[in-house]
Protein backbone atom coordinates (compact mmCIF):
# COMPACT_ATOMS: atom_id res chain seq x y z
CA UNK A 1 -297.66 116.10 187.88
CA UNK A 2 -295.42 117.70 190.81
CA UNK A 3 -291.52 117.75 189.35
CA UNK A 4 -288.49 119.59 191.07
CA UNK A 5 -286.90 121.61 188.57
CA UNK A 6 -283.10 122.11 189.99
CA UNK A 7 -282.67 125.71 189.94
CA UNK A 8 -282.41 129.18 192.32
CA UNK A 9 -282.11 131.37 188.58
CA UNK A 10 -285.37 132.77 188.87
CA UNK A 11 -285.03 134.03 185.00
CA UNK A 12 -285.10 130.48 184.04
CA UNK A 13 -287.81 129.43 185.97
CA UNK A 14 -290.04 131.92 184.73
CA UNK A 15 -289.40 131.01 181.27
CA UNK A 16 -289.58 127.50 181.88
CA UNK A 17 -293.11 128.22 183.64
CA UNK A 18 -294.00 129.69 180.44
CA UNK A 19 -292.81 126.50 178.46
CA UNK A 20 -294.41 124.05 180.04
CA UNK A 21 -298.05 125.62 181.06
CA UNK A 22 -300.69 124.16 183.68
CA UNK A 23 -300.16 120.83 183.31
CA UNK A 24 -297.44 120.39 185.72
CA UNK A 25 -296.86 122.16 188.98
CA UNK A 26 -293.30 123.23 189.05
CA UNK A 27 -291.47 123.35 192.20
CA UNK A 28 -288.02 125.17 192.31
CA UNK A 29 -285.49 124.78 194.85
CA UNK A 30 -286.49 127.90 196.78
CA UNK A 31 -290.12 125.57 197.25
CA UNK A 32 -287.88 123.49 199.01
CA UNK A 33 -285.73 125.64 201.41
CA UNK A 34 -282.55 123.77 199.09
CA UNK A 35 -280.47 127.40 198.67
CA UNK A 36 -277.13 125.57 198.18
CA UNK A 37 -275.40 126.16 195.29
CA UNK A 38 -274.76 122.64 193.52
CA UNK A 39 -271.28 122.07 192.33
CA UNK A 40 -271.21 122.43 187.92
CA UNK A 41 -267.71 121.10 188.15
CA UNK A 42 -268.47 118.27 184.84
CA UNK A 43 -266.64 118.93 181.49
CA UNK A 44 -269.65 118.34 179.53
CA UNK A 45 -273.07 120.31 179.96
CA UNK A 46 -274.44 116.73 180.08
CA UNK A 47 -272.51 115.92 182.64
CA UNK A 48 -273.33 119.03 184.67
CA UNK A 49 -277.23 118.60 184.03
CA UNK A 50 -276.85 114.95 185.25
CA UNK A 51 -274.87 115.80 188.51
CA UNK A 52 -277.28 118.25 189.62
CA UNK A 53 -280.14 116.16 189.04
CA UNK A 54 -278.77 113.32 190.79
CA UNK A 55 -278.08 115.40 193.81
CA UNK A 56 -281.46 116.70 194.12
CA UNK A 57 -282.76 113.22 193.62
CA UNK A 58 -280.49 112.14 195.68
CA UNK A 59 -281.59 114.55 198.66
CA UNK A 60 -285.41 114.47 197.91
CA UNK A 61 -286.34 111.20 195.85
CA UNK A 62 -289.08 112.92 194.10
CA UNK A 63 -288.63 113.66 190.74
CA UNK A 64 -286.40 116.49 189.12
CA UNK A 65 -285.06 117.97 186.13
CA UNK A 66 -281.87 120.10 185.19
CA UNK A 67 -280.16 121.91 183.18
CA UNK A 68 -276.70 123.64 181.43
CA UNK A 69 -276.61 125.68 179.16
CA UNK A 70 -273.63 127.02 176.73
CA UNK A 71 -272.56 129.54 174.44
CA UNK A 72 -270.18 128.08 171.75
CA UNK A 73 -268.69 130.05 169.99
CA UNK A 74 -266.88 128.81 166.25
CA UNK A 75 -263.69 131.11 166.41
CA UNK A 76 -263.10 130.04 169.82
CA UNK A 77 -262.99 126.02 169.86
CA UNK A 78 -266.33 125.97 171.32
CA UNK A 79 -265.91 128.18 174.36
CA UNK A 80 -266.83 129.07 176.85
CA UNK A 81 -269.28 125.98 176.24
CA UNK A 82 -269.92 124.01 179.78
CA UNK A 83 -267.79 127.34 181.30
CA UNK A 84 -270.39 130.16 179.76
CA UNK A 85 -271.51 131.35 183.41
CA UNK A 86 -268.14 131.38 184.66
CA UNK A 87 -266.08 132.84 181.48
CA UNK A 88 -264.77 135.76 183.67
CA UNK A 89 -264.54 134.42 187.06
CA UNK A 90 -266.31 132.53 189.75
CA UNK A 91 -268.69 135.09 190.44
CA UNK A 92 -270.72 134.63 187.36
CA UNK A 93 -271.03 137.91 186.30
CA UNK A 94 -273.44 138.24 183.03
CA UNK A 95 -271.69 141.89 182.44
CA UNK A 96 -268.01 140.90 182.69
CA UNK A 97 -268.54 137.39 180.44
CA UNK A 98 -270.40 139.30 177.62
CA UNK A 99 -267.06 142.11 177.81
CA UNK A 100 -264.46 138.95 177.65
CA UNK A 101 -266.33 137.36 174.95
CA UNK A 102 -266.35 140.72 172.76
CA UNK A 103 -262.93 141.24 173.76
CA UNK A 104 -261.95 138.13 172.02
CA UNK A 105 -263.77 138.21 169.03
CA UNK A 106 -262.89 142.09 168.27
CA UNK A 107 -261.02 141.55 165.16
CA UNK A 108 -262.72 138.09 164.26
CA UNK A 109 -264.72 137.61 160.89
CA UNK A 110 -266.38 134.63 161.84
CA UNK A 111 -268.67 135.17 165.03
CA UNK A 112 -270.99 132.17 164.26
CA UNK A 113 -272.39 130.40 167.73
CA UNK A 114 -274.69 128.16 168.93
CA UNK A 115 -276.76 128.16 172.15
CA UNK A 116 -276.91 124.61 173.60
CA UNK A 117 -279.14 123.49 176.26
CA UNK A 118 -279.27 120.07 177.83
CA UNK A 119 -281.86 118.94 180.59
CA UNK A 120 -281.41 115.63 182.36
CA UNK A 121 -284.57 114.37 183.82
CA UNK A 122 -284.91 111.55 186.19
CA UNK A 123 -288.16 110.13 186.98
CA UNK A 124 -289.11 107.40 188.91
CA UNK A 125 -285.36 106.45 189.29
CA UNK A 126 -284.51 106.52 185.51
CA UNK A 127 -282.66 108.91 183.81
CA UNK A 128 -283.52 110.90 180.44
CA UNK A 129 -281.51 113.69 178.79
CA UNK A 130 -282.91 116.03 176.10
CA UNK A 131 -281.10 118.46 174.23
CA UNK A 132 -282.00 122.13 172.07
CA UNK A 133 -280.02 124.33 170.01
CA UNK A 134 -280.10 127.61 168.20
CA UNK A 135 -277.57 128.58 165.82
CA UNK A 136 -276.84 132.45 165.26
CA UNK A 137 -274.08 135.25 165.83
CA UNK A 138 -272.50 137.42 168.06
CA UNK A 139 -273.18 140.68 167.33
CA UNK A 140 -270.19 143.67 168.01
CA UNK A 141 -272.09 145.71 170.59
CA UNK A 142 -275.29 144.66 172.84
CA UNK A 143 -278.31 145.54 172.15
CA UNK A 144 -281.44 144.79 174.53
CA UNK A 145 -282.86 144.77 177.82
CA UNK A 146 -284.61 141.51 178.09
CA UNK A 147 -283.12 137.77 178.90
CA UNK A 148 -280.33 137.35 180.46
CA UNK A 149 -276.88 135.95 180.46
CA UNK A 150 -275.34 136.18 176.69
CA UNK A 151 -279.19 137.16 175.60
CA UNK A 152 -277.78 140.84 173.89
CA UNK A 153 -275.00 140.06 171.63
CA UNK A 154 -276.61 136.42 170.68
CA UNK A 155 -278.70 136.73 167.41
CA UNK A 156 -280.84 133.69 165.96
CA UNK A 157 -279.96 132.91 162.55
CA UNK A 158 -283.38 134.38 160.49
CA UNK A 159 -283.53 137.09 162.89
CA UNK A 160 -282.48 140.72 162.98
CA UNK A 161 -282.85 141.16 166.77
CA UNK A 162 -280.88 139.93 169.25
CA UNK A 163 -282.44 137.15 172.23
CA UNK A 164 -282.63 140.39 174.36
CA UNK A 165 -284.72 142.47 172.10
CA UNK A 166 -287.58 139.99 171.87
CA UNK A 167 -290.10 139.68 174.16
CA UNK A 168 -290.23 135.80 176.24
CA UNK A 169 -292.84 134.57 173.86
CA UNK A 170 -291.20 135.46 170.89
CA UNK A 171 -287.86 133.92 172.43
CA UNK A 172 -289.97 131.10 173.49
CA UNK A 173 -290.41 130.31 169.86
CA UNK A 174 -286.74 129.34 168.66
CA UNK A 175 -284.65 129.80 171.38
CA UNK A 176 -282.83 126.56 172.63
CA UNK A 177 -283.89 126.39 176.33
CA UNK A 178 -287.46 126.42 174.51
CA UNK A 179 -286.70 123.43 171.80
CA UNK A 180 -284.87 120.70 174.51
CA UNK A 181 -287.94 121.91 177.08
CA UNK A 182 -290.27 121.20 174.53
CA UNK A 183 -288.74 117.72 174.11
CA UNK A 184 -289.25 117.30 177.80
CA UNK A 185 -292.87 119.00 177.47
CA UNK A 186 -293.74 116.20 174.93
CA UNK A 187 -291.89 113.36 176.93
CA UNK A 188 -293.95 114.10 180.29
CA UNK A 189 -297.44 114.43 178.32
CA UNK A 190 -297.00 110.91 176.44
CA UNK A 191 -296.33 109.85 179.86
CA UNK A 192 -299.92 111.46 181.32
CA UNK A 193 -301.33 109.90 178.47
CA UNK A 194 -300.37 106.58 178.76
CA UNK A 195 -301.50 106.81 182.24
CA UNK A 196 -304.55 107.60 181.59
């Protein structure tokens, strides 16, 4: 099965690759020549994953997932939530969002979090949303080279490394892009099946 997934963050795409395995043939936007950034101006992840997905349905018609992802934190009302890319400014800069986020939390007791990742999927014309989460903490200092984004002051609860000391299989394992891409994993093979 050919699906668009709606993304130029080559991070994700690798890991989402990794997710789903051979039985799909994942395109990304760069496939497509489609280098535009799409607008993520929702106030829900939902509603971001389900804007960008109807725009690249929209300008394609073949089918296409998304997805938005957010770091909400408990001390903080649930920020920076559907904001977590652009916590310090438009130009989504990993670096300066991790230093705002520690800034804020420096004399806070309670640095419990969750991850939340939610993919829309439409296919044939109809519209699906799946969801994943990971509860953990934020850690006072980073620690870590691998991932991305939030990845090295986000520990799993259960865990005594952070998202950026594990390797993408381990992450893979627990982390929340993994469980709501599993749900879409499972979703797309009961479909094969049924067609078969």
């Amino acid at each position: 099965m050919e699906i668009i997934f709606a993304s130029n963050n080559l991070n994700k795409i690798r890991e989402i690759n990794n997710i789903l395995g051979s039985s799909f043939t994942l395109l990304s936007l760069q496939d497509l020549n489609l280098t535009e950034d799409i607008p993520e101006n929702e106030k829900t992840l939902e509603g971001n994953a389900l804007y960008k997905a109807r725009y690249i349905f929209k300008a394609t018609g073949k089918n296409v997932f998304s997805d938005d992802t957010g770091l909400e934190v408990e001390a903080l009302n649930g920020r920076p939530g559907v904001h977590s890319a652009r916590f310090a400014g438009e130009n989504k800069n990993s670096e300066a969002n991790i230093e705002k986020l520690l800034s804020l939390l420096e004399n806070e007791a309670n640095r419990n979090a969750r991850f939340r990742t939610v993919i829309a999927l439409i296919l044939e014309g109809k519209e699906y949303v799946f969801e994943g989460t990971v509860m953990g903490k934020i850690i006072k200092y980073r620690r870590g080279k691998q991932g991305f984004g939030y990845d090295p002051v986000f520990m799993p609860d259960g865990k005594s490394v952070t998202f950026a000391e594990m390797d993408l299989k381990e992450k893979n394992l627990i982390s929340h892009r993994a469980r709501a891409f599993e749900k879409l994993r499972h979703f797309l093979l009961g479909l094969q099946k049924a067609d078969n």
